[in-house]
Protein backbone atom coordinates (compact mmCIF):
# COMPACT_ATOMS: atom_id res chain seq x y z
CA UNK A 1 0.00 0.00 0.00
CA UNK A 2 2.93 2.08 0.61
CA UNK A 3 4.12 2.21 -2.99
CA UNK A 4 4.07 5.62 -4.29
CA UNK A 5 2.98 4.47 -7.64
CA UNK A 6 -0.28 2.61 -7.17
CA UNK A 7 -3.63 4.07 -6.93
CA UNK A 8 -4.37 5.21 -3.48
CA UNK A 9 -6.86 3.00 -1.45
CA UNK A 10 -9.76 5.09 -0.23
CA UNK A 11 -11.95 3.70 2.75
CA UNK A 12 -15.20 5.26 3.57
CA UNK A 13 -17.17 5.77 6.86
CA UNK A 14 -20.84 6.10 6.36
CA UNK A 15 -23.20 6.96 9.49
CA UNK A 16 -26.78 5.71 10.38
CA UNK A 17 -27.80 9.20 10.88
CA UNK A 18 -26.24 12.54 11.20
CA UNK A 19 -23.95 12.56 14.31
CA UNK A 20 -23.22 9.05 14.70
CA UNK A 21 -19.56 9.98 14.93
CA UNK A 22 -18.23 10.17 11.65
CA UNK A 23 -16.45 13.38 11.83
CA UNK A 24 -14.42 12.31 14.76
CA UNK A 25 -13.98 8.45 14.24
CA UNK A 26 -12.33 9.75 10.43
CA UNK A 27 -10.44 12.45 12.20
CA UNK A 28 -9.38 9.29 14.83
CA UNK A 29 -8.44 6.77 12.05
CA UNK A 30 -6.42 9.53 10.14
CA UNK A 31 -4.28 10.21 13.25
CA UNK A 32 -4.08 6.53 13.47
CA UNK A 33 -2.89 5.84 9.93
CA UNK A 34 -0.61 8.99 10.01
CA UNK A 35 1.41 7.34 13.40
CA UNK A 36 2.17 4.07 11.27
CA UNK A 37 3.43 5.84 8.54
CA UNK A 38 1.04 6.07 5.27
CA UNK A 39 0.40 9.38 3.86
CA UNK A 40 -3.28 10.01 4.42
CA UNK A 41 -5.70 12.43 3.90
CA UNK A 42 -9.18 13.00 4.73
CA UNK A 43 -12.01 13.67 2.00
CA UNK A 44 -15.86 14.39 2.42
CA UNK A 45 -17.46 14.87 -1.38
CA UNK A 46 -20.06 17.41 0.11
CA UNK A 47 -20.89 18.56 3.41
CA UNK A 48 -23.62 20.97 4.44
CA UNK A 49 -22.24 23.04 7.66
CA UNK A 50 -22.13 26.73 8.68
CA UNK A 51 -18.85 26.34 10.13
CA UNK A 52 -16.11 26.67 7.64
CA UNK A 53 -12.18 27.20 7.33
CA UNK A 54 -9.98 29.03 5.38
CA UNK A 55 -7.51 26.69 3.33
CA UNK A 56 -3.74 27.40 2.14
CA UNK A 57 -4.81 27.71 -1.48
CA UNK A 58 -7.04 30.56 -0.31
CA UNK A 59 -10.27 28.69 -0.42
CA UNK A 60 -12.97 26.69 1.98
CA UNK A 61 -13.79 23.66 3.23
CA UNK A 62 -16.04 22.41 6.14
CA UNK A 63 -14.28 22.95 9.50
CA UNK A 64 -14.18 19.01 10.21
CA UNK A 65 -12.30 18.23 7.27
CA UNK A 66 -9.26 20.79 8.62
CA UNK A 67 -9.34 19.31 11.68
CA UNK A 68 -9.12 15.83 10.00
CA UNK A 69 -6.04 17.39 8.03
CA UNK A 70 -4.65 18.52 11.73
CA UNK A 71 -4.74 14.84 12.50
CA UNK A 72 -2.93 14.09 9.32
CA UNK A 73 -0.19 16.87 10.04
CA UNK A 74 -1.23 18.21 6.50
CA UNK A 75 -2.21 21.89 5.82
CA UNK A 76 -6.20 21.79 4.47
CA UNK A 77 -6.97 22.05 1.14
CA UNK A 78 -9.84 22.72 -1.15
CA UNK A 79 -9.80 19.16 -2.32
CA UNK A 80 -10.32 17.95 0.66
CA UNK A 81 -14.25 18.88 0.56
CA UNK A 82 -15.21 19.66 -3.18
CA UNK A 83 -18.87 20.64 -2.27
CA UNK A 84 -19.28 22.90 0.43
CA UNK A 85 -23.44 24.18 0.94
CA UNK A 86 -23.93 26.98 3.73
CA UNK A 87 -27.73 27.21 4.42
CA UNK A 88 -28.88 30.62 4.24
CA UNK A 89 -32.68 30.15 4.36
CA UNK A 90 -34.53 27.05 5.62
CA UNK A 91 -34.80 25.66 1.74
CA UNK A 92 -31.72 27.15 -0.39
CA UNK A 93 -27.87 27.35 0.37
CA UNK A 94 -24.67 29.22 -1.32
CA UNK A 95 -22.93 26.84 -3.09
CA UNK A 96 -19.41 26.67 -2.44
CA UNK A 97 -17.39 24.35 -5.48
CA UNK A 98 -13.22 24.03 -5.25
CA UNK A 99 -13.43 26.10 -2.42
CA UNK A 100 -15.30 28.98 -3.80
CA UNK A 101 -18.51 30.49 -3.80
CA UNK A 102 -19.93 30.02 -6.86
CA UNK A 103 -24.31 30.67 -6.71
CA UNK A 104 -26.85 30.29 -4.73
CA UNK A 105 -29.75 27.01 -5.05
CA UNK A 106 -32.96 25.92 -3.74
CA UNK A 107 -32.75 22.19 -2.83
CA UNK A 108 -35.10 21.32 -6.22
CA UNK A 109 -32.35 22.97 -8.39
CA UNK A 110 -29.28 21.72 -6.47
CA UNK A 111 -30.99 18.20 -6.52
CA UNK A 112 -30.88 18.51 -10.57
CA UNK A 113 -27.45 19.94 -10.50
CA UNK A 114 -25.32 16.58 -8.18
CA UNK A 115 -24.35 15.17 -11.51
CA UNK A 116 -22.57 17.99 -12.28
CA UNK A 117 -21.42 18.09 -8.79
CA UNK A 118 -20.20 14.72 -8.95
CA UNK A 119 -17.80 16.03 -11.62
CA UNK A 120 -16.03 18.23 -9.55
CA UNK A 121 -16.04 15.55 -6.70
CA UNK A 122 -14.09 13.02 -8.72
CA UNK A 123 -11.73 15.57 -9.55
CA UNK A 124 -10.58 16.64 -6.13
CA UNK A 125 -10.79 12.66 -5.41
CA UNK A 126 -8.42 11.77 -8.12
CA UNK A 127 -6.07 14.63 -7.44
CA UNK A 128 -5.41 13.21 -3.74
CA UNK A 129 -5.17 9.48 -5.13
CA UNK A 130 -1.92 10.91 -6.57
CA UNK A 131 -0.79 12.67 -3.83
CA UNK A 132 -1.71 9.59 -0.88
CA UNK A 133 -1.01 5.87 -0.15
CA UNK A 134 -4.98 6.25 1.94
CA UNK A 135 -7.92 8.75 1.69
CA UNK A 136 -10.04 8.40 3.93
CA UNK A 137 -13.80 9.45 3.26
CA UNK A 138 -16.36 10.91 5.77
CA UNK A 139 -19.87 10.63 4.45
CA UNK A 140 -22.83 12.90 4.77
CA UNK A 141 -25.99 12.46 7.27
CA UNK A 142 -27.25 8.15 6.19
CA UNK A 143 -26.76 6.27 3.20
CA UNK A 144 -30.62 4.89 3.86
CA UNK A 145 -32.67 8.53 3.03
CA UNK A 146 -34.99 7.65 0.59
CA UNK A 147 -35.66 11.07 -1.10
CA UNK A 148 -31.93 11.68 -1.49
CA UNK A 149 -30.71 8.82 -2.78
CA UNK A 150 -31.10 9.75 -6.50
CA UNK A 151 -27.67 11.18 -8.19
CA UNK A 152 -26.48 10.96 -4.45
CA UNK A 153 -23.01 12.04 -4.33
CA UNK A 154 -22.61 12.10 -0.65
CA UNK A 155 -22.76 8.47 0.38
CA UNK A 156 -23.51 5.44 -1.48
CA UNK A 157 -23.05 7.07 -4.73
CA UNK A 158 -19.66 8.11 -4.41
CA UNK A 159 -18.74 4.83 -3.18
CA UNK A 160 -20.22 3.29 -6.08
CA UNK A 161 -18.08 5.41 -8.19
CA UNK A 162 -14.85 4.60 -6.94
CA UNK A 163 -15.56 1.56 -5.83
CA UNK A 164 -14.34 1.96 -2.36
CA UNK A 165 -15.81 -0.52 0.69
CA UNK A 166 -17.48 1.32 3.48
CA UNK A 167 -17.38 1.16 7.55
CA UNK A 168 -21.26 1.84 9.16
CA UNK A 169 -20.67 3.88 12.47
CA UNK A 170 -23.87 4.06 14.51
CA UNK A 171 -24.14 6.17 18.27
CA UNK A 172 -25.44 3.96 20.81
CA UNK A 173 -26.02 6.61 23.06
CA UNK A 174 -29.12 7.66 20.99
CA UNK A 175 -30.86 3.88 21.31
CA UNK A 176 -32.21 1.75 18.85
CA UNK A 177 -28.28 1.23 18.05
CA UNK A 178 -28.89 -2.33 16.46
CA UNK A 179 -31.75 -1.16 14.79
CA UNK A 180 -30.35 1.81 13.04
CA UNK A 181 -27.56 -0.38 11.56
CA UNK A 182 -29.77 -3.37 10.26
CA UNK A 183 -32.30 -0.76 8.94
CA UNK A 184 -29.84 1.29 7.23
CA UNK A 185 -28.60 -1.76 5.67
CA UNK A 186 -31.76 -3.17 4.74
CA UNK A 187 -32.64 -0.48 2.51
CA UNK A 188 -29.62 0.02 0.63
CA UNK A 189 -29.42 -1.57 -2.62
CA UNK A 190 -27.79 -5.39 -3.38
CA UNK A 191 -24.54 -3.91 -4.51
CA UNK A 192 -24.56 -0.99 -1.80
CA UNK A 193 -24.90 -3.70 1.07
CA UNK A 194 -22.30 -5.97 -0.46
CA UNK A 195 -19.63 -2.44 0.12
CA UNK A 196 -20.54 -2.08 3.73
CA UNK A 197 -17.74 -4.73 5.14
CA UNK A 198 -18.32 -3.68 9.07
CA UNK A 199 -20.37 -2.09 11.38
CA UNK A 200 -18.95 0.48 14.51
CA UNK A 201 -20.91 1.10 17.26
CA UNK A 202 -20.03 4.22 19.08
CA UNK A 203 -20.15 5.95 22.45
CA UNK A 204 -20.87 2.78 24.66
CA UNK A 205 -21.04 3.15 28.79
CA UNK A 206 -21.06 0.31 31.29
CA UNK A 207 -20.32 -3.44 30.33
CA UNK A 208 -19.32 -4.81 26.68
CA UNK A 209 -19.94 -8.50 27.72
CA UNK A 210 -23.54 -6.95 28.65
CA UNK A 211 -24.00 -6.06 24.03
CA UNK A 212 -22.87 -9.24 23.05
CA UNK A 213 -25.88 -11.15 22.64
CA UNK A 214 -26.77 -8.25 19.95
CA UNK A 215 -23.46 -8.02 18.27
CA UNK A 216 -23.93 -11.47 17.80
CA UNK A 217 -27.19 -11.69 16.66
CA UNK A 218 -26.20 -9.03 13.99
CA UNK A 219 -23.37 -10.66 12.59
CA UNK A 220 -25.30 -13.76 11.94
CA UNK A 221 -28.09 -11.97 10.78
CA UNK A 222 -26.43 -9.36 7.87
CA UNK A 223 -23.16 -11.83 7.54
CA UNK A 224 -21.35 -8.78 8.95
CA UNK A 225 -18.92 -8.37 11.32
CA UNK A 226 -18.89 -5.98 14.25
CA UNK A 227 -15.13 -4.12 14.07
CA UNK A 228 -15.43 -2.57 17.33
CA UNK A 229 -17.15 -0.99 20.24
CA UNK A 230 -15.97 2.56 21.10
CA UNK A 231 -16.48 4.09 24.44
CA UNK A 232 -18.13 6.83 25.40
CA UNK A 233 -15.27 9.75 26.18
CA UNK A 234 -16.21 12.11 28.40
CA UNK A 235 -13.67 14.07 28.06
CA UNK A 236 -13.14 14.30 24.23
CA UNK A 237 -13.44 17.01 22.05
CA UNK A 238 -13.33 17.36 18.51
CA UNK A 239 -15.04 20.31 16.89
CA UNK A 240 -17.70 20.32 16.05
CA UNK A 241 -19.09 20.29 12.08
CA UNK A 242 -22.18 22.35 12.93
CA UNK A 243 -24.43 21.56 15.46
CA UNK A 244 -23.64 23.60 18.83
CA UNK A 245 -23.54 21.70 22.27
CA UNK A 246 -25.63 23.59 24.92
CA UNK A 247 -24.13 21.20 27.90
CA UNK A 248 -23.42 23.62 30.33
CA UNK A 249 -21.89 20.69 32.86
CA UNK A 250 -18.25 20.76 33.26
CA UNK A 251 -15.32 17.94 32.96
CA UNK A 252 -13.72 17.68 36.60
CA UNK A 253 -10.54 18.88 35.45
CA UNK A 254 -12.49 22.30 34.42
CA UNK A 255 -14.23 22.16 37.63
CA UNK A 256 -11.63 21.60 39.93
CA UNK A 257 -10.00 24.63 38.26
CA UNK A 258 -13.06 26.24 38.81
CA UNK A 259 -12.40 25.67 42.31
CA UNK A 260 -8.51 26.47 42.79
CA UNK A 261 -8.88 29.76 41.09
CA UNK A 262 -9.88 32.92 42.63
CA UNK A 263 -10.77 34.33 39.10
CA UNK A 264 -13.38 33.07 36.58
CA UNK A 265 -15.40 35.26 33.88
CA UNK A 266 -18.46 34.51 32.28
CA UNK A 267 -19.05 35.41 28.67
CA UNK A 268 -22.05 34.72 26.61
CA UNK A 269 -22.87 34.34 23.08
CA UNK A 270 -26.33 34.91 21.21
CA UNK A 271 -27.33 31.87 19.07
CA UNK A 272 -28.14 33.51 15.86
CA UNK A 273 -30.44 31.68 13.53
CA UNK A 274 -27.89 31.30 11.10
CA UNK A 275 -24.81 31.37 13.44
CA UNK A 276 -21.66 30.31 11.62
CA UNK A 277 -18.10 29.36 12.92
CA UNK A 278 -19.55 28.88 16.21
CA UNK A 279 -16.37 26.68 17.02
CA UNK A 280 -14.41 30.18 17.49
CA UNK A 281 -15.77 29.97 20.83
CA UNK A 282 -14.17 26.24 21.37
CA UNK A 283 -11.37 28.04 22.57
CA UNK A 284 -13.26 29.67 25.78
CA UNK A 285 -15.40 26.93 26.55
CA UNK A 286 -12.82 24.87 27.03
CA UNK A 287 -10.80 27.62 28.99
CA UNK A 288 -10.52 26.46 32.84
CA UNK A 289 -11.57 29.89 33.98
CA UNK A 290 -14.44 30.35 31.47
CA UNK A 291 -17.80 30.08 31.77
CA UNK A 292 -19.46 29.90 28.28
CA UNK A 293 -23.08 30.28 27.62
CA UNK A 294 -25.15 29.98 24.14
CA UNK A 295 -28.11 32.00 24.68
CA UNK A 296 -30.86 30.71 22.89
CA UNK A 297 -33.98 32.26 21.96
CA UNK A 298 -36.84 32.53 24.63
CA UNK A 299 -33.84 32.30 26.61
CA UNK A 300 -33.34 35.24 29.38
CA UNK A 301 -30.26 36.91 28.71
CA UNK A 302 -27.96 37.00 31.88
CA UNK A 303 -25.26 39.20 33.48
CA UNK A 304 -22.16 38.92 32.31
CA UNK A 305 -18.63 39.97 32.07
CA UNK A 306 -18.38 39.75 28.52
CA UNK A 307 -20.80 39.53 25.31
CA UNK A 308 -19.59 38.34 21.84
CA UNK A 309 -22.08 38.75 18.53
CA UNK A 310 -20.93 35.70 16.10
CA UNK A 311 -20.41 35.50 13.07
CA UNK A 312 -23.27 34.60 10.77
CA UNK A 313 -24.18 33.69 7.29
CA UNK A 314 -27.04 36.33 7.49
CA UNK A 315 -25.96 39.80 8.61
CA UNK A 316 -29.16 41.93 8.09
CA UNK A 317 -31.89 39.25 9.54
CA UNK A 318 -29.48 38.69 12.01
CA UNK A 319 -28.92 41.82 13.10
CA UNK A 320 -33.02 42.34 12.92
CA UNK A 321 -33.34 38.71 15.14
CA UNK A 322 -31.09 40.76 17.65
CA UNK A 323 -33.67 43.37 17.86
CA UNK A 324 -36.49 41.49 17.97
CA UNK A 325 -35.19 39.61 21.18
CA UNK A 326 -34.56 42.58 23.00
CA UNK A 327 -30.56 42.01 22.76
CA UNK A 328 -30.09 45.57 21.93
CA UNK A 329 -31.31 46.68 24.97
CA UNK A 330 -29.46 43.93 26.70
CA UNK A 331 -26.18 45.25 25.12
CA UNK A 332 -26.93 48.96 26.14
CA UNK A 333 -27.27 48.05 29.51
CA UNK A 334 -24.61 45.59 29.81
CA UNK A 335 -22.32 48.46 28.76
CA UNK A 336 -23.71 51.07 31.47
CA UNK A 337 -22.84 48.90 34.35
CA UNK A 338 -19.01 48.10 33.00
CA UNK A 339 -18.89 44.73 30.69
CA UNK A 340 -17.51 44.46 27.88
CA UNK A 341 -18.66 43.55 24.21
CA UNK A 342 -16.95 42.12 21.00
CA UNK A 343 -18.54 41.58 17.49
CA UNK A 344 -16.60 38.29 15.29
CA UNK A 345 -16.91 39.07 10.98
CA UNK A 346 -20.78 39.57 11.35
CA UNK A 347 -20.77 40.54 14.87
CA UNK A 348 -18.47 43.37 13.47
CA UNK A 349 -20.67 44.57 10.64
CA UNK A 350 -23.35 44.90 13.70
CA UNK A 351 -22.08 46.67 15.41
CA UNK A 352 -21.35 49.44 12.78
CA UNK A 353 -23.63 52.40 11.99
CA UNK A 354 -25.57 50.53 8.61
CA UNK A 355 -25.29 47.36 6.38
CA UNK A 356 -26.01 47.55 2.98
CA UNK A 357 -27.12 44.50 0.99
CA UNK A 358 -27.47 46.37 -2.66
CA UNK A 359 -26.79 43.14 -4.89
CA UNK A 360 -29.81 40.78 -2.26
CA UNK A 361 -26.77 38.22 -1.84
CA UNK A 362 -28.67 37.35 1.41
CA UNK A 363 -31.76 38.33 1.28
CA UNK A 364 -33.94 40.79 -0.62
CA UNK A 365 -32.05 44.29 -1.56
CA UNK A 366 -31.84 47.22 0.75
CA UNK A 367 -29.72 48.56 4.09
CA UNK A 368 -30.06 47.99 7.48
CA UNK A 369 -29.18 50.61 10.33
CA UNK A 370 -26.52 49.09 12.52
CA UNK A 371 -26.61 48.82 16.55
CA UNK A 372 -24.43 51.91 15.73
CA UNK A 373 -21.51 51.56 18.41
CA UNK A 374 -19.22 52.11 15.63
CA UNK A 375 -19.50 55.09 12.38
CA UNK A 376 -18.25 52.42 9.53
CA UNK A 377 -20.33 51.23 7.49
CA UNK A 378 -20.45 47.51 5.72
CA UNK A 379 -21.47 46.98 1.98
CA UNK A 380 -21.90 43.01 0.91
CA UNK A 381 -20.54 41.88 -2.03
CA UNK A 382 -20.20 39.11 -4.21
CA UNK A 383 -16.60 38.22 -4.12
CA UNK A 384 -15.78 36.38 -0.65
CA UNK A 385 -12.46 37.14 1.18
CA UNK A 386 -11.13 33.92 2.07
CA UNK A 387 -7.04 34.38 3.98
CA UNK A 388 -5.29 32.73 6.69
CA UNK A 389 -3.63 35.96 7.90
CA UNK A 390 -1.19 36.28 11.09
CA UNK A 391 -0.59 39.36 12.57
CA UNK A 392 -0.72 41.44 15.84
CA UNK A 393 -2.48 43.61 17.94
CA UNK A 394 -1.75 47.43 17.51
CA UNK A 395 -2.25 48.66 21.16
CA UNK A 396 0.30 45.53 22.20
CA UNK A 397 2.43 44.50 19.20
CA UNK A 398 4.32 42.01 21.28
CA UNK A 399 1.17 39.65 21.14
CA UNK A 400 1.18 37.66 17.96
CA UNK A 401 -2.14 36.28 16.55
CA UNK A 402 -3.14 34.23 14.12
CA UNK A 403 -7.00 33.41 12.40
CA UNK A 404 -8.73 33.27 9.28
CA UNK A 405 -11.16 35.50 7.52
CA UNK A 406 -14.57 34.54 5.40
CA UNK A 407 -16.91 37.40 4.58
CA UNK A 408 -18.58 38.64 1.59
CA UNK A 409 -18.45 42.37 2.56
CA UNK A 410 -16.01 45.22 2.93
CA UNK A 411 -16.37 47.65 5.54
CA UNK A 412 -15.36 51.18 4.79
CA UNK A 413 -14.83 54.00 7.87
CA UNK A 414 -12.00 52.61 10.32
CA UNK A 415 -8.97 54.84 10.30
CA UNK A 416 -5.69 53.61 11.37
CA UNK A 417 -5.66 54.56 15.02
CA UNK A 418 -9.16 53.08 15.76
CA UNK A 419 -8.33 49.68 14.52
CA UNK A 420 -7.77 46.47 16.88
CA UNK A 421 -5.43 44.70 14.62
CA UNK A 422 -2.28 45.01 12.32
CA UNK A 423 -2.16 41.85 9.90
CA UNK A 424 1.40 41.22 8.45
CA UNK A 425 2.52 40.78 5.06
CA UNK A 426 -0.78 41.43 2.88
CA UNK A 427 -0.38 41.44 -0.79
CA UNK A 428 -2.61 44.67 -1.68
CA UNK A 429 -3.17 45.87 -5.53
CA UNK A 430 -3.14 49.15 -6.71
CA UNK A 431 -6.77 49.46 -7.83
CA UNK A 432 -5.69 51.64 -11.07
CA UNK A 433 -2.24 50.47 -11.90
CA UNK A 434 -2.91 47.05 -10.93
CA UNK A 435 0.64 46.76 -9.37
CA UNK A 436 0.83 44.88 -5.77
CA UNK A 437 3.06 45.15 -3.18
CA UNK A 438 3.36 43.31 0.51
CA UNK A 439 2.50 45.51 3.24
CA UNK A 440 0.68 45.55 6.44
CA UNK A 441 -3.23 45.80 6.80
CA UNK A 442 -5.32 47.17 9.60
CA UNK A 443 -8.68 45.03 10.50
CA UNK A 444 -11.00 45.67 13.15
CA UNK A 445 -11.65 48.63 15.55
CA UNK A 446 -11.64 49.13 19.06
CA UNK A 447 -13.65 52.26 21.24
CA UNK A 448 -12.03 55.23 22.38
CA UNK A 449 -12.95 53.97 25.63
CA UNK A 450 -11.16 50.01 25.56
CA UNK A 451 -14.91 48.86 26.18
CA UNK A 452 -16.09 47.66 22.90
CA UNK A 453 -13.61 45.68 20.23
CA UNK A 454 -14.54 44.39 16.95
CA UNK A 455 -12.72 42.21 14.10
CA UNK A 456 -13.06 40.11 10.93
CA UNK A 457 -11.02 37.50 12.13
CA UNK A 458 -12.18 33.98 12.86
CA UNK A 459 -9.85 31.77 15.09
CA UNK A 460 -8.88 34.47 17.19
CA UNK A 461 -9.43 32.86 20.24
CA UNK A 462 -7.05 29.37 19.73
CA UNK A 463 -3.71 31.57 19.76
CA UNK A 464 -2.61 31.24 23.30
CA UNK A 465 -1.16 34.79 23.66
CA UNK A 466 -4.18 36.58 21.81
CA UNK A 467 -6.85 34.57 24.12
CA UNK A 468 -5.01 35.65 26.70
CA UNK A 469 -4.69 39.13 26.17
CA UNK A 470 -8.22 39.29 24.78
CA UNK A 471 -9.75 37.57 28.14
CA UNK A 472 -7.24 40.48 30.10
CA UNK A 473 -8.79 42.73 27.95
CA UNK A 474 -12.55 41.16 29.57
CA UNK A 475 -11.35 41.59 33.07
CA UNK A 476 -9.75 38.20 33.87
CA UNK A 477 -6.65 38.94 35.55
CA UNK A 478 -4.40 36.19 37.11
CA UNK A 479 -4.58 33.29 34.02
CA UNK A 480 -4.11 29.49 34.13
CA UNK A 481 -1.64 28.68 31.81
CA UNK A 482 -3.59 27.31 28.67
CA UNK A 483 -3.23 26.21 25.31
CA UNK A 484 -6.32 25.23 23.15
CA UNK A 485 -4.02 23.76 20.62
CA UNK A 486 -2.39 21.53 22.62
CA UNK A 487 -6.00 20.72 23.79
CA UNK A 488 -6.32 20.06 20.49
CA UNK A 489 -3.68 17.37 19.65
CA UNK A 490 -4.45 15.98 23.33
CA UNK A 491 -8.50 15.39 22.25
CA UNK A 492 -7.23 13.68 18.47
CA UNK A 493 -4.49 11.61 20.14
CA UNK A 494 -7.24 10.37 22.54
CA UNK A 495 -8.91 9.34 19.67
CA UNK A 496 -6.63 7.34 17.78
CA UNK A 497 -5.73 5.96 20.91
CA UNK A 498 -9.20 4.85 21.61
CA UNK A 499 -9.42 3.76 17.92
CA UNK A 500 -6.43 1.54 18.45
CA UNK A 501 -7.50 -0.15 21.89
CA UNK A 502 -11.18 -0.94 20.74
CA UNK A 503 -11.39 -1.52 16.85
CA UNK A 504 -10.06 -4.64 15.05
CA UNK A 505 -7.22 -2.54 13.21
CA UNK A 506 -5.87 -6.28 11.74
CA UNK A 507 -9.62 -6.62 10.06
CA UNK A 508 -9.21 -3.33 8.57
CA UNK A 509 -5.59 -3.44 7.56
CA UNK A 510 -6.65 -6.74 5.49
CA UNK A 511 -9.89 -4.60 3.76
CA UNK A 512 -7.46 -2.03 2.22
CA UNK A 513 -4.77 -4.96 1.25
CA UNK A 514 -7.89 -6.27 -0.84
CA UNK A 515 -8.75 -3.14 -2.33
CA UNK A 516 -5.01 -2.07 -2.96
């Protein structure tokens, strides 16, 4: 399998329904391959996720596949997720192709357009079969939904295509564990079921001998074998590809630091109803002195030290949601009595004086007045910008930062001395000449008074020296020491560890040897 030459074996894990652990047990087996020595990288032909990343080659992808790449100690890449849809209404989505956006479809018309899709999938496919000894392939929601299984491109018909066998992972922590995976099975068709060669059950607690009697039962009954029984990890965490966890109990390592420290903050975040890149905040809910809330609507908004608009994939409803559920007011008197407020990409265009939506890119055509904290003003346009950028902050240039930018608008009215952030070595053109040079670029503002700060800049928070000056900057003092990217590597070493311990690696090994 290790010979450069051949045609890369690809392996695909399919779930029973959307969060049966795909995303992580891909990001686990990738780590796992990558520590014995193949070159592997992960692929998903289309996902459908409001949280994004920002890729080398100046594109996007779904935020699980760049984790997946962390675990593979590769830089992401556009290929890695050919088909990217963002939801911005409850039936239509921008469609995102080779990383960029490209239109915007109603599910009818995208459902007509997946065998053109499927072009651009097999590209991206093909391109890492050259590059890799292993791709391995994270499917999309279950192989067994009826109405989407025409010109599917997600699941069962990209396997079909290249012919790869597939793993069915299934959460047990849901119920109905056994049957999920024999209905799922049951209505693919002959040839899909003959490419499912093993079945994972994930997130068991309590006995294994105790789920025997049904692993057995289901082997005998589909003629397939069970690969392994993953435990339930408490303690794990993998980001997240979309949906947000509200758990608001705490691991005992975070409580006990809880407990040591004199010093804790609380900062809360508005769930927007189309909140993206939610897993900036990863960062500070995992912090030891953080106390994180999503604050849903219906939900009474509390006291706080520190409030942080999102970003979202719809500024202008949004921004009118806000006002609707009385957050306005909530902000306004949040800042009389002394906290603090921050607005992420959308969160900044808030929290200017208007945004103007002249083109309708999200919604019909017109302007919206801003919560006004700030004079600029935000105009949305077609073209996306899409950088991994590194840089500093201008009031303390010894802390270094790093993050990521995706918006569609450019916001006009920051001078120099108001802005929050110098980003290093831009290339910027010369709008009449054309001619580019390198040079620095300013991004996001902060008040005259220190209280209110505001950037474009995703990732922010998982730079240890820019979370820690931005959580000084919120009033928490005397800091753990804390690194959310060694949290990181800790949560996908975990993984493969688990992986390693509880699947039956030799079974798998052998699969790929037959498809090699």
């Amino acid at each position: 399998m290790q010979n450069h030459k051949k045609q890369a074996v690809t392996l695909m894990i399919q779930g029973t329904t959307s969060d049966a652990g795909k995303s992580v047990l891909v990001a686990g087996l990738c780590r796992l391959f990558y520590r014995q020595g193949y070159r592997v990288a992960p692929f998903k032909p289309q996902n459908m996720a409001l949280n994004s990343a920002v890729t080398h080659d100046g594109g996007e992808i779904g935020r699980a596949q760049a984790v997946q790449a962390q675990a593979c100690h590769l830089e992401p890449h556009t290929d890695m997720n050919p088909i990217l849809l963002k939801p911005n209404s409850d039936t239509g989505a921008q469609v995102i192709i080779h990383g960029k956006a490209v239109t915007q479809m109603d599910a009818t018309s995208y459902h007509a357009y997946k065998k053109t899709a499927m072009s651009y999938v097999l590209q991206s496919h093909q391109r890492l079969c050259q590059q890799y000894d292993l791709i391995i392939v994270e499917g999309a929601g279950s192989p067994a939904e009826i109405n989407l299984r025409e010109n599917d491109i997600a699941n069962m018909g990209f396997a079909e295509a290249v012919d790869c066998p597939v793993l069915l992972v299934s959460d047990i922590d849901k119920g109905g564990v056994f049957a999920h995976l024999y209905g799922t099975l049951k209505l693919l068709s002959p040839s899909e079921q003959q490419r499912i060669k093993g079945f994972i059950i994930n997130k068991f607690r309590g006995d294994e001998s105790l789920l025997e009697p049904g692993n057995q039962w289901l082997e005998e009954t589909t003629q397939t074998p069970v690969l392994g029984v993953l435990p339930y990890l408490h303690n794990l965490h993998i980001e997240a590809e979309d949906a947000i966890s509200y758990q608001t109990h705490l691991s005992d390592k975070k409580l006990n630091s809880f407990k040591s420290s004199s010093e804790t903050i609380k900062i809360i975040v508005p769930v927007l109803p189309r909140i993206s890149n939610h897993t900036d905040f990863d960062a500070l809910r995992l912090h030891p002195q953080v106390e994180l809330l999503f604050i849903r609507e219906g939900q009474a908004i509390p006291a706080a030290d520190l409030i942080i608009l999102p970003g979202t994939k719809s500024v202008r409803s949004d921004l009118q949601w806000l006002k609707d559920n009385a957050w306005d007011t909530a902000i306004a008197r949040h800042l009389r009595y002394g906290g603090k407020l921050m607005g992420i990409c959308g969160g900044l265009q808030m929290l200017g004086s208007q945004v103007h939506d002249p083109l309708g890119l999200e919604g019909p055509p017109g302007s919206s007045r801003g919560l006004g904290y700030f004079t600029y003003q935000t105009t949305l346009e077609a073209e996306k910008q899409l950088k991994q950028v590194r840089g500093c902050f201008q009031s303390e240039q010894s802390v270094s930062l790093t993050g990521y930018e995706i918006h569609a608008g450019s916001t006009s009215g920051i001078d120099k001395q108001s802005a929050l952030i110098m980003i290093k070595d831009v290339l910027i053109k010369d709008v009449l000449t054309q001619d580019a040079q390198i040079q620095d670029k300013m991004d996001g503002a902060i008040s005259d008074d220190g209280q209110i700060m505001a950037t474009y800049l995703h990732g922010i928070f998982d730079h240890p020296q820019a979370c820690e000056h931005l959580l000084k900057w919120a009033g928490l003092k005397n800091q753990l020491q804390y690194d959310y990217r060694d949290f990181q590597e800790q949560g996908i070493n975990l993984l493969a560890d688990t992986l390693e311990q509880n699947l039956d690696i030799a079974a798998i090994m052998e699969l790929l040897k037959k498809n090699d």
